[in-house]
C-alpha atoms as a PDB file:
ATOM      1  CA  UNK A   1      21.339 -50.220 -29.891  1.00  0.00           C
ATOM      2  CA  UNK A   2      24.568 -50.198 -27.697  1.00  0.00           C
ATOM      3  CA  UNK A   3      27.087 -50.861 -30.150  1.00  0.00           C
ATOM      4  CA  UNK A   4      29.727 -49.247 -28.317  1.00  0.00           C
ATOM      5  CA  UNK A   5      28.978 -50.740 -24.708  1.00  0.00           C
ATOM      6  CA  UNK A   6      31.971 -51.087 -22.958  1.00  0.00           C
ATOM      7  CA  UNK A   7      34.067 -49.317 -25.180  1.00  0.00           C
ATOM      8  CA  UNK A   8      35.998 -46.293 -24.965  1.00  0.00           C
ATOM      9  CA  UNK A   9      36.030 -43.261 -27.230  1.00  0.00           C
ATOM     10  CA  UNK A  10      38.859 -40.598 -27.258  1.00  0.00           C
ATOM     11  CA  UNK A  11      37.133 -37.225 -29.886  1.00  0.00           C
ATOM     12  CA  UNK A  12      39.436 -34.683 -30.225  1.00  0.00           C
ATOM     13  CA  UNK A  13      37.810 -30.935 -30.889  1.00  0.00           C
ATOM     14  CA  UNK A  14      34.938 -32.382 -29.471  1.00  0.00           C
ATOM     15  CA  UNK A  15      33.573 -29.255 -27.667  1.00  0.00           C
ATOM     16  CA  UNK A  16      31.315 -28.028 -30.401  1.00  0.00           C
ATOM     17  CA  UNK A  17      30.070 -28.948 -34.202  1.00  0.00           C
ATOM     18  CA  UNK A  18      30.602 -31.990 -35.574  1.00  0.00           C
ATOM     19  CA  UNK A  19      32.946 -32.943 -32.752  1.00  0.00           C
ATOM     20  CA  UNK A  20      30.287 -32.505 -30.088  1.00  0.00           C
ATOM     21  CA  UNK A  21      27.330 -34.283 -32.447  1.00  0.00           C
ATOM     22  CA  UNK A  22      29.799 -36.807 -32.632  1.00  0.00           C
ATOM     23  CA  UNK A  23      30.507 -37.328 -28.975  1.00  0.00           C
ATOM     24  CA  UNK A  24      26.220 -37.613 -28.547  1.00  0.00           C
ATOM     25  CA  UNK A  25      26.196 -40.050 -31.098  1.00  0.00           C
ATOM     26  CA  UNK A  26      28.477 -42.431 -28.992  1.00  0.00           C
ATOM     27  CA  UNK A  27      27.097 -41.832 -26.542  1.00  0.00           C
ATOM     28  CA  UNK A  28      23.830 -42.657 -27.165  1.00  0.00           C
ATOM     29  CA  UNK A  29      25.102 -46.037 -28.040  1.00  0.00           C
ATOM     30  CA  UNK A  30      26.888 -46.573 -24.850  1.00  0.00           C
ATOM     31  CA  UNK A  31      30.194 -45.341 -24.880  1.00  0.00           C
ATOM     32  CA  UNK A  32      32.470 -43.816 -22.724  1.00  0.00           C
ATOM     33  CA  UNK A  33      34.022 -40.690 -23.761  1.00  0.00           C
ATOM     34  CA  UNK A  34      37.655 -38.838 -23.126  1.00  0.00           C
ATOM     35  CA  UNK A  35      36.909 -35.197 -24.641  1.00  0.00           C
ATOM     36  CA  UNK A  36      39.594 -32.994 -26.391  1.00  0.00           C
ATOM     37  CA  UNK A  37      39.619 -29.663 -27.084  1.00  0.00           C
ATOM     38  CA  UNK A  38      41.499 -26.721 -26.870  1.00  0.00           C
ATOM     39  CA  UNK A  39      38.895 -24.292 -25.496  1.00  0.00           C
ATOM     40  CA  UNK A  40      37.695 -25.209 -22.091  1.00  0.00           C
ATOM     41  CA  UNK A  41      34.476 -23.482 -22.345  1.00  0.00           C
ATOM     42  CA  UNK A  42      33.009 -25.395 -25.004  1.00  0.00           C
ATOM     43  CA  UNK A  43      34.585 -28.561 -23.687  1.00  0.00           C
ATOM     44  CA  UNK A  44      33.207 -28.147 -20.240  1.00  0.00           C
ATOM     45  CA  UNK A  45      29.305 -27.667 -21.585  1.00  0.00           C
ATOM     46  CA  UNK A  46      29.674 -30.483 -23.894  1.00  0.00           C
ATOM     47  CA  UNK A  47      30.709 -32.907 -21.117  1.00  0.00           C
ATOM     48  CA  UNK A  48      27.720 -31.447 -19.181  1.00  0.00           C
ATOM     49  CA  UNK A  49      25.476 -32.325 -21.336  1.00  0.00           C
ATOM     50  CA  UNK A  50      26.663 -35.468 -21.657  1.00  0.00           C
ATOM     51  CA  UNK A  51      27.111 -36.424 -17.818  1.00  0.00           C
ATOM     52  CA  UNK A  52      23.080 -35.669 -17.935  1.00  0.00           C
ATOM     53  CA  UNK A  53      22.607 -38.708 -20.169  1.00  0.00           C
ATOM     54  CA  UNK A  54      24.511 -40.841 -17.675  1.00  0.00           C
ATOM     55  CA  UNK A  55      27.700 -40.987 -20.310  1.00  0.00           C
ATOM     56  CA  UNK A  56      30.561 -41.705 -18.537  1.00  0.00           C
ATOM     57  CA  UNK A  57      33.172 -38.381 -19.169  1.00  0.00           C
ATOM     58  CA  UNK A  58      36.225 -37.232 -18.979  1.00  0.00           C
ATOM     59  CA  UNK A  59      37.756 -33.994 -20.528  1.00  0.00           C
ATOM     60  CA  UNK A  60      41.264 -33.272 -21.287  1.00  0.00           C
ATOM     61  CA  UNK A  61      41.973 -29.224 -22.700  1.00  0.00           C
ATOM     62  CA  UNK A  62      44.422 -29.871 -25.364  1.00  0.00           C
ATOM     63  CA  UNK A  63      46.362 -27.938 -28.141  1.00  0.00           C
ATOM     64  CA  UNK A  64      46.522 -31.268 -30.133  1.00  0.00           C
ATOM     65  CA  UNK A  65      49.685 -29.310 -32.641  1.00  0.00           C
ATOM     66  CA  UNK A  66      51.400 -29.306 -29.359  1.00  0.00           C
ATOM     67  CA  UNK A  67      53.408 -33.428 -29.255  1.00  0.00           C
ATOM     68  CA  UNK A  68      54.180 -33.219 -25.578  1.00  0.00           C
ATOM     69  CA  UNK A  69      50.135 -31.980 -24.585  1.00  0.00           C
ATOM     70  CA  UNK A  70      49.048 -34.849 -26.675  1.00  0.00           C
ATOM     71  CA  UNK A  71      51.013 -37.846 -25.061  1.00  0.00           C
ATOM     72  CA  UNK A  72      49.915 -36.590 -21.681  1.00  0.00           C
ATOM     73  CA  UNK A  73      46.514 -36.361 -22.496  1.00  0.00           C
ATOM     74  CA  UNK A  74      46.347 -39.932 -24.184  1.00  0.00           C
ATOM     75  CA  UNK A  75      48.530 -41.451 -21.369  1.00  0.00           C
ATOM     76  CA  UNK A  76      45.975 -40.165 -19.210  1.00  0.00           C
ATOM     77  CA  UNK A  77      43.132 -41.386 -20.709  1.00  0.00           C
ATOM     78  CA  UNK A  78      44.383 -44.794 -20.629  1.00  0.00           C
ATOM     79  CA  UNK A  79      44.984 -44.833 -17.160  1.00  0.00           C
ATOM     80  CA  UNK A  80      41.353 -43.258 -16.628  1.00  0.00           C
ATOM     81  CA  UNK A  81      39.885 -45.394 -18.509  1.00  0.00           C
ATOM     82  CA  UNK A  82      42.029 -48.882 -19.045  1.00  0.00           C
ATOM     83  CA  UNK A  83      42.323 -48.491 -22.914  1.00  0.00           C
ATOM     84  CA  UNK A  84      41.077 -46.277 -25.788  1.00  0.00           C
ATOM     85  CA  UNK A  85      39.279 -49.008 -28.158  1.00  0.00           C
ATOM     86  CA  UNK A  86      38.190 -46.013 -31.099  1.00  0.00           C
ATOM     87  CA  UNK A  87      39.486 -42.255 -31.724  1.00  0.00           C
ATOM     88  CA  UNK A  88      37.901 -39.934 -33.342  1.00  0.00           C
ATOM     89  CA  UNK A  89      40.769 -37.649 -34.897  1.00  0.00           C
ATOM     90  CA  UNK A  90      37.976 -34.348 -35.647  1.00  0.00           C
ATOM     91  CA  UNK A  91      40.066 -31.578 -34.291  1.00  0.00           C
ATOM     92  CA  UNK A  92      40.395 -28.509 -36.802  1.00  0.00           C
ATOM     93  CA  UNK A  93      40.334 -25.175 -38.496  1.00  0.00           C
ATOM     94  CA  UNK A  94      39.888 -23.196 -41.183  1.00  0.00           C
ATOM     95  CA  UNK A  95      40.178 -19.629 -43.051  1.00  0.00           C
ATOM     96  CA  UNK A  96      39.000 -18.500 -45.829  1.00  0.00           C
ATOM     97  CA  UNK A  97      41.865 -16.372 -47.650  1.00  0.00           C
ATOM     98  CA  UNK A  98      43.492 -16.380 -51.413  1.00  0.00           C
ATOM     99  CA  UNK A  99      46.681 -18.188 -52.266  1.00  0.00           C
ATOM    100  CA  UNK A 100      48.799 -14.924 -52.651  1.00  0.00           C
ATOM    101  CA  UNK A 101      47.649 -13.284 -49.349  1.00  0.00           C
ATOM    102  CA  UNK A 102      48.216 -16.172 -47.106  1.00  0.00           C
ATOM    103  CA  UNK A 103      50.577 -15.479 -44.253  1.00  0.00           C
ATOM    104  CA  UNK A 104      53.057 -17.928 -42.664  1.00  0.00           C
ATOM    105  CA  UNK A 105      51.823 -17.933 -39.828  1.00  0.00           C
ATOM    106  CA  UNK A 106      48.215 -18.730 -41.060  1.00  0.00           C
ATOM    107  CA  UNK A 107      50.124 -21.502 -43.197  1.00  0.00           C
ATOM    108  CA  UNK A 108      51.631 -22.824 -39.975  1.00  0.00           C
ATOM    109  CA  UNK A 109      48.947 -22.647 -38.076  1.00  0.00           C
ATOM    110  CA  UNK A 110      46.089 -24.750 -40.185  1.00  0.00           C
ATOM    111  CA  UNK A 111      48.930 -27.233 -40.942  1.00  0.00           C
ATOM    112  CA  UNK A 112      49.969 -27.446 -37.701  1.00  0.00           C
ATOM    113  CA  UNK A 113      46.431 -28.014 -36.193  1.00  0.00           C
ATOM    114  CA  UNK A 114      44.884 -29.904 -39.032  1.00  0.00           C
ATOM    115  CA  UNK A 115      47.899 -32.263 -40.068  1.00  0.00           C
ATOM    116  CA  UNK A 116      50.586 -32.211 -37.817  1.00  0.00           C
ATOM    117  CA  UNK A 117      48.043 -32.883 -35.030  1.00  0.00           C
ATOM    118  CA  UNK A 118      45.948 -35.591 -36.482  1.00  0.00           C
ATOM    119  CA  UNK A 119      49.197 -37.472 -37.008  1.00  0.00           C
ATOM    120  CA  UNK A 120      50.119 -36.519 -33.178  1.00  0.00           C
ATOM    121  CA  UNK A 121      46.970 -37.879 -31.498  1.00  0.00           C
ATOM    122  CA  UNK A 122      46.760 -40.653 -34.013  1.00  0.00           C
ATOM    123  CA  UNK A 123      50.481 -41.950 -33.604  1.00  0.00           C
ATOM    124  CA  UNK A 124      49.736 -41.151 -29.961  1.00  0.00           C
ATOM    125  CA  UNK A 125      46.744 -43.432 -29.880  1.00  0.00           C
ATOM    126  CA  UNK A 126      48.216 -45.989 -32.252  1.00  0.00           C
ATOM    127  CA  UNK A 127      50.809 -46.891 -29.564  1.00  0.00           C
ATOM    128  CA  UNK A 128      48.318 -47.904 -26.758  1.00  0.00           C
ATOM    129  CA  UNK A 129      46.022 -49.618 -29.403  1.00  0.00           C
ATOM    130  CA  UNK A 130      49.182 -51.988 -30.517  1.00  0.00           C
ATOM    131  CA  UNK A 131      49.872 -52.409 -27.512  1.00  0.00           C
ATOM    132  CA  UNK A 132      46.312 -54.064 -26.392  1.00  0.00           C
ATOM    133  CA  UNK A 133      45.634 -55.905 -29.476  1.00  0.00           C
ATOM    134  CA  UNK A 134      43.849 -53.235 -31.627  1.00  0.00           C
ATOM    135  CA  UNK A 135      41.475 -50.536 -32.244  1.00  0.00           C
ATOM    136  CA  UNK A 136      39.695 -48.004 -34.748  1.00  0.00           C
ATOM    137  CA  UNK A 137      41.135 -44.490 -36.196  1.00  0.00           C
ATOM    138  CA  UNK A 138      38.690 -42.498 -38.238  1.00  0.00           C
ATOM    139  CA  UNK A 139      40.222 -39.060 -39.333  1.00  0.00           C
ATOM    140  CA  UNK A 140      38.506 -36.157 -39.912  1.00  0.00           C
ATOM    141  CA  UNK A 141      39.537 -35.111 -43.941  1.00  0.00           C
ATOM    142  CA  UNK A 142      37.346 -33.108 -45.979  1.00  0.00           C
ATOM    143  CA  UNK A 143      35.919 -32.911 -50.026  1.00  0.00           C
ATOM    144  CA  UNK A 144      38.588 -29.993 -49.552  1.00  0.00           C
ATOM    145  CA  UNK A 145      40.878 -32.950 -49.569  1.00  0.00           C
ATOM    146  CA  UNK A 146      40.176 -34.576 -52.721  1.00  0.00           C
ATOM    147  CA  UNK A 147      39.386 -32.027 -54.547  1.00  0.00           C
ATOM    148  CA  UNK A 148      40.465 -28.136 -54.888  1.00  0.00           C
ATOM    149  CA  UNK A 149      38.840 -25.304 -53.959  1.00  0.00           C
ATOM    150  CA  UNK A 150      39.572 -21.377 -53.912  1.00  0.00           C
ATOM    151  CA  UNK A 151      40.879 -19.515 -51.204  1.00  0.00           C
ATOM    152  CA  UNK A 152      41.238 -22.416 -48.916  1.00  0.00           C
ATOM    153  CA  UNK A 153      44.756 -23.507 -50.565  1.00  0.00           C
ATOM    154  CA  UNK A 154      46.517 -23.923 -46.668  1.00  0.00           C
ATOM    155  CA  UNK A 155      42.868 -25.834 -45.372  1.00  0.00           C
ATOM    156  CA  UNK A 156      43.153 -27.997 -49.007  1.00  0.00           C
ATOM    157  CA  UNK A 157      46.478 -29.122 -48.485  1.00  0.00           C
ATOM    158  CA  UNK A 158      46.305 -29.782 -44.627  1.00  0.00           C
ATOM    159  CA  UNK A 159      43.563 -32.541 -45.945  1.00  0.00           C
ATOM    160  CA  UNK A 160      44.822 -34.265 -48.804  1.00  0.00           C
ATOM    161  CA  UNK A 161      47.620 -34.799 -46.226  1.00  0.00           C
ATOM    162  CA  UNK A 162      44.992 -36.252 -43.791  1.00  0.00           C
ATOM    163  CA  UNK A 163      43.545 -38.632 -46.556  1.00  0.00           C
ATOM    164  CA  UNK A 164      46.969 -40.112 -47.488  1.00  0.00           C
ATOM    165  CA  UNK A 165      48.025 -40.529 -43.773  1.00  0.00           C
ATOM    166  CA  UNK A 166      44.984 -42.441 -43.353  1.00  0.00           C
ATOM    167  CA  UNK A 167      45.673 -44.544 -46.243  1.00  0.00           C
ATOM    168  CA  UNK A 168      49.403 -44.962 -45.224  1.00  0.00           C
ATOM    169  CA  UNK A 169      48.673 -45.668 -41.232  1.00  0.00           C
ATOM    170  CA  UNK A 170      46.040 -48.426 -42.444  1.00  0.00           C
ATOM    171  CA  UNK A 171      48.645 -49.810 -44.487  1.00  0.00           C
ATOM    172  CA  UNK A 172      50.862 -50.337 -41.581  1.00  0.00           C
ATOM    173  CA  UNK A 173      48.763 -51.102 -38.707  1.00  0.00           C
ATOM    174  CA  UNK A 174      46.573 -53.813 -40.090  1.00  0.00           C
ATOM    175  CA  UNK A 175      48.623 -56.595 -39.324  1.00  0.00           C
ATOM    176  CA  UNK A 176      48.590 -54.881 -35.556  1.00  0.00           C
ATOM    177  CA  UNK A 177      44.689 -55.579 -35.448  1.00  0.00           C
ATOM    178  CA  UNK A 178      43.823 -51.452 -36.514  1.00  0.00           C
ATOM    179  CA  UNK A 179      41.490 -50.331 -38.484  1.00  0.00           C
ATOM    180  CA  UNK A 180      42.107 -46.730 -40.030  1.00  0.00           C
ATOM    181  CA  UNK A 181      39.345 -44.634 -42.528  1.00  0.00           C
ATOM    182  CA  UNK A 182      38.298 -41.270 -42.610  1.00  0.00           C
ATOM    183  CA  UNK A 183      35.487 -39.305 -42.966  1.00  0.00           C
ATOM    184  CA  UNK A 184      35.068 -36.561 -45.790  1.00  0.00           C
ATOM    185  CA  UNK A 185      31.932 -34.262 -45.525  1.00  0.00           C
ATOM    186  CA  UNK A 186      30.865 -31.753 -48.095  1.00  0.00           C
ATOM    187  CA  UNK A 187      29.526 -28.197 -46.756  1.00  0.00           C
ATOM    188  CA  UNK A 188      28.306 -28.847 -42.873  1.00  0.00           C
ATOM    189  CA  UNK A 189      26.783 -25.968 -41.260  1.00  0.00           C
ATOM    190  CA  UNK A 190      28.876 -25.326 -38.514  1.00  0.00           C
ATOM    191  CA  UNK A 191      29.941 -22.747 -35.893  1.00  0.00           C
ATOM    192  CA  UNK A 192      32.973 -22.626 -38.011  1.00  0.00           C
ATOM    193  CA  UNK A 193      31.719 -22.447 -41.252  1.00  0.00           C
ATOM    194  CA  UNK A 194      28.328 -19.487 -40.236  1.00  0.00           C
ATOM    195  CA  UNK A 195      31.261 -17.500 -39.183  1.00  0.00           C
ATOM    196  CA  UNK A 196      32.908 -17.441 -42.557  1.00  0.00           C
ATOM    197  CA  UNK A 197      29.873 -17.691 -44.833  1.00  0.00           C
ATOM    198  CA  UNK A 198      26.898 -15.679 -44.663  1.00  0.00           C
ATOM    199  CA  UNK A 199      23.458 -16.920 -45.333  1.00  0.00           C
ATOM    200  CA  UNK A 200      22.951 -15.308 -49.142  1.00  0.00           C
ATOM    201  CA  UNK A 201      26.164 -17.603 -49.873  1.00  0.00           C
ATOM    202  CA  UNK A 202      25.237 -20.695 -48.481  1.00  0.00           C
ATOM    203  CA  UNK A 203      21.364 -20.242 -50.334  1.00  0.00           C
ATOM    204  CA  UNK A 204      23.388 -20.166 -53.420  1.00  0.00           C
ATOM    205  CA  UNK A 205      25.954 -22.509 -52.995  1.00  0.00           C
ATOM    206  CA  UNK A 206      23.195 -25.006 -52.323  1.00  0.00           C
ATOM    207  CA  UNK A 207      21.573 -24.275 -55.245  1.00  0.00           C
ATOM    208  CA  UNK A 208      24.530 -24.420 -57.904  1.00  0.00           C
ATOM    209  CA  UNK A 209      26.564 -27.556 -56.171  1.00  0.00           C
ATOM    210  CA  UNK A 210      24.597 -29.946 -53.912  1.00  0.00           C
ATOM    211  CA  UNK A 211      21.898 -31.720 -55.719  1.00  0.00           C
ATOM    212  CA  UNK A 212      20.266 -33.029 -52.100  1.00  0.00           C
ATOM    213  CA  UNK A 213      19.048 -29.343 -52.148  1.00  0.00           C
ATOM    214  CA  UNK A 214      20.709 -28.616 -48.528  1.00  0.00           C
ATOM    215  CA  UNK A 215      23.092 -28.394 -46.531  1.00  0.00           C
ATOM    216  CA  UNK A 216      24.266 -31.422 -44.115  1.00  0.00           C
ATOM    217  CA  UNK A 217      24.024 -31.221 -40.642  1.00  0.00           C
ATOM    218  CA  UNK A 218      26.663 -32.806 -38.159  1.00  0.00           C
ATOM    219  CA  UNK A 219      24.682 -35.195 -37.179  1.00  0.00           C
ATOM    220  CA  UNK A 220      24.696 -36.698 -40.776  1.00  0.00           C
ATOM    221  CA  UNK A 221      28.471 -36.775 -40.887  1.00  0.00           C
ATOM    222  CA  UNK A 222      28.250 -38.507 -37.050  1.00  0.00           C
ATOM    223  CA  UNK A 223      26.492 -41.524 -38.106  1.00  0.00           C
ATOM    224  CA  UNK A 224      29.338 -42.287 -40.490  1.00  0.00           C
ATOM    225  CA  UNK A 225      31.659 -42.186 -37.657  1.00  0.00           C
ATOM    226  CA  UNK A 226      29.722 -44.512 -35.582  1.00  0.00           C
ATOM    227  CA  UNK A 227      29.298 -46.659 -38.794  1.00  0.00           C
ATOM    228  CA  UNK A 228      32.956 -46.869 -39.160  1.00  0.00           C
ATOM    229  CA  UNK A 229      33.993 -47.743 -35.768  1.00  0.00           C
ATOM    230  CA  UNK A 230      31.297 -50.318 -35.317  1.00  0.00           C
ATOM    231  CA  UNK A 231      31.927 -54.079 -36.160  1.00  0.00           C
ATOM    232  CA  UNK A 232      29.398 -53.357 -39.318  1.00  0.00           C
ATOM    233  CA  UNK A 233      33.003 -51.901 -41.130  1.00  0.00           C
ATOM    234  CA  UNK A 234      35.154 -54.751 -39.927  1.00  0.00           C
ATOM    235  CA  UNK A 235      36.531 -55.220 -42.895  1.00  0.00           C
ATOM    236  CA  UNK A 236      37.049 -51.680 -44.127  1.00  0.00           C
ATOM    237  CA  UNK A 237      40.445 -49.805 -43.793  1.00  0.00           C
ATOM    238  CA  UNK A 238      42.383 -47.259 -45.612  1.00  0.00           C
ATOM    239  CA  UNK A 239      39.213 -45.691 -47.077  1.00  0.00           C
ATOM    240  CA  UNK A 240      37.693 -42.157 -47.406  1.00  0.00           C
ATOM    241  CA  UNK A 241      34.037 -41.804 -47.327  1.00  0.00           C
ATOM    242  CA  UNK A 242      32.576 -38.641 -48.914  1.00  0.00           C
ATOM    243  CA  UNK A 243      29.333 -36.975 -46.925  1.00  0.00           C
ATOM    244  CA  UNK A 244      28.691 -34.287 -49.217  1.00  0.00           C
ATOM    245  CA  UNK A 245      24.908 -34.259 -50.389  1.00  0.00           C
ATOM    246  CA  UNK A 246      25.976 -35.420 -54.564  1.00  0.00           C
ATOM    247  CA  UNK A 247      28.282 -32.182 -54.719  1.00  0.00           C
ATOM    248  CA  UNK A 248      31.352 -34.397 -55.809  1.00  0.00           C
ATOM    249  CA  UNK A 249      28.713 -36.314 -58.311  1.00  0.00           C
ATOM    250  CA  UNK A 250      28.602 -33.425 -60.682  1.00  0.00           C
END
């Protein structure tokens, strides 16, 4: 089903994980795609893969914390590609470190990527989709956002940010024909999250907090995307929808 035929996509940390299962996922339903990330690498094989589908592609190697990098890549796009029509604000980090050990420039730096640069690219993206009548924002926030959780106290508050942006840029930018929601996933085995957990911890975390009995997988959290850029959630804005196996249930 191509859902997103003639319609172009702009994923930010889209060279790997959830970004990259993400980017398939549009793909697959006939989308073109403008590719952020800031390591060139991953970027480079993701597009590769994609071009081998027949996907039109375009990459852009971004710091998305940096304002100025992130108006010339969306500017760019648009002139690629005539208009972005849905973004896909998934760019991110995390580390896992107590409260009264974090440093500043750890602090900084999560902030910086997680919140300061979803409201870049989104703001970024905003402006072109005012300007041509609309267009869908889905966020990347986390169950990290709506609820707390040890050691992550920098990666916590970088994403209850992201869920109230969400809800305040929806607020605003109905009336200008824009949709925004964001996505919240539960533990997703990741790149990013084998290299901070090992396998004994992820066996028992499963066991004591998700009551699907696993893990998710991107994929699972990509379908939600496509779900909430598609006409199907015309009428849903300012939301955040939890993909997270039953763990926030208990």
């Amino acid at each position: 089903m191509l859902r997103f035929a003639g319609k172009t996509v702009l994923i930010t940390g889209a060279g790997r994980g959830i970004g990259k299962a993400i980017a398939l996922r549009f793909a697959s339903e006939g989308a073109a795609l403008a590719l952020v990330s800031n390591v060139e690498s991953d970027l480079l094989a993701t597009a590769e893969e994609l071009a081998a589908t027949g996907a039109s592609v375009r990459t852009f190697v971004v710091d998305v914390s940096d304002h100025n990098q992130v108006e010339a890549a969306v500017g760019a796009a648009v002139r690629h590609f005539g208009r972005i029509d849905i973004l896909v604000n998934n760019a991110g980090i995390a580390w896992e470190e107590p409260v009264l050990g974090i440093t500043p420039d750890h602090w900084r730096k999560i902030i910086d990527v997680n919140l300061n640069g979803t409201f870049w690219v989104a703001q970024a993206v905003a402006n072109r989709m005012a300007e041509q009548g609309g267009g869908v924002i889905v966020n990347m926030a986390s169950t990290n956002g709506l609820v707390g959780e040890a050691n992550y106290a920098h990666y916590n508050a970088s994403k209850g940010g992201v869920v109230l942006l969400t809800k305040t840029m929806a607020i605003e930018l109905g009336g200008k024909g824009i949709r925004v929601n964001a996505v919240c996933p539960g533990y997703i085995q990741t790149p990013m999250s084998e290299a901070i957990d090992s396998p004994e911890f992820i066996e028992q975390y499963i066991r004591a907090k998700i009551p699907l009995g696993r893990v998710g997988k991107p994929e699972d959290v990509a379908g939600v995307f496509a779900f909430l850029a598609s006409d199907d959630a015309a009428f849903i804005t300012g939301e955040t929808i939890v993909v997270d196996g039953g763990q926030l249930a208990f």
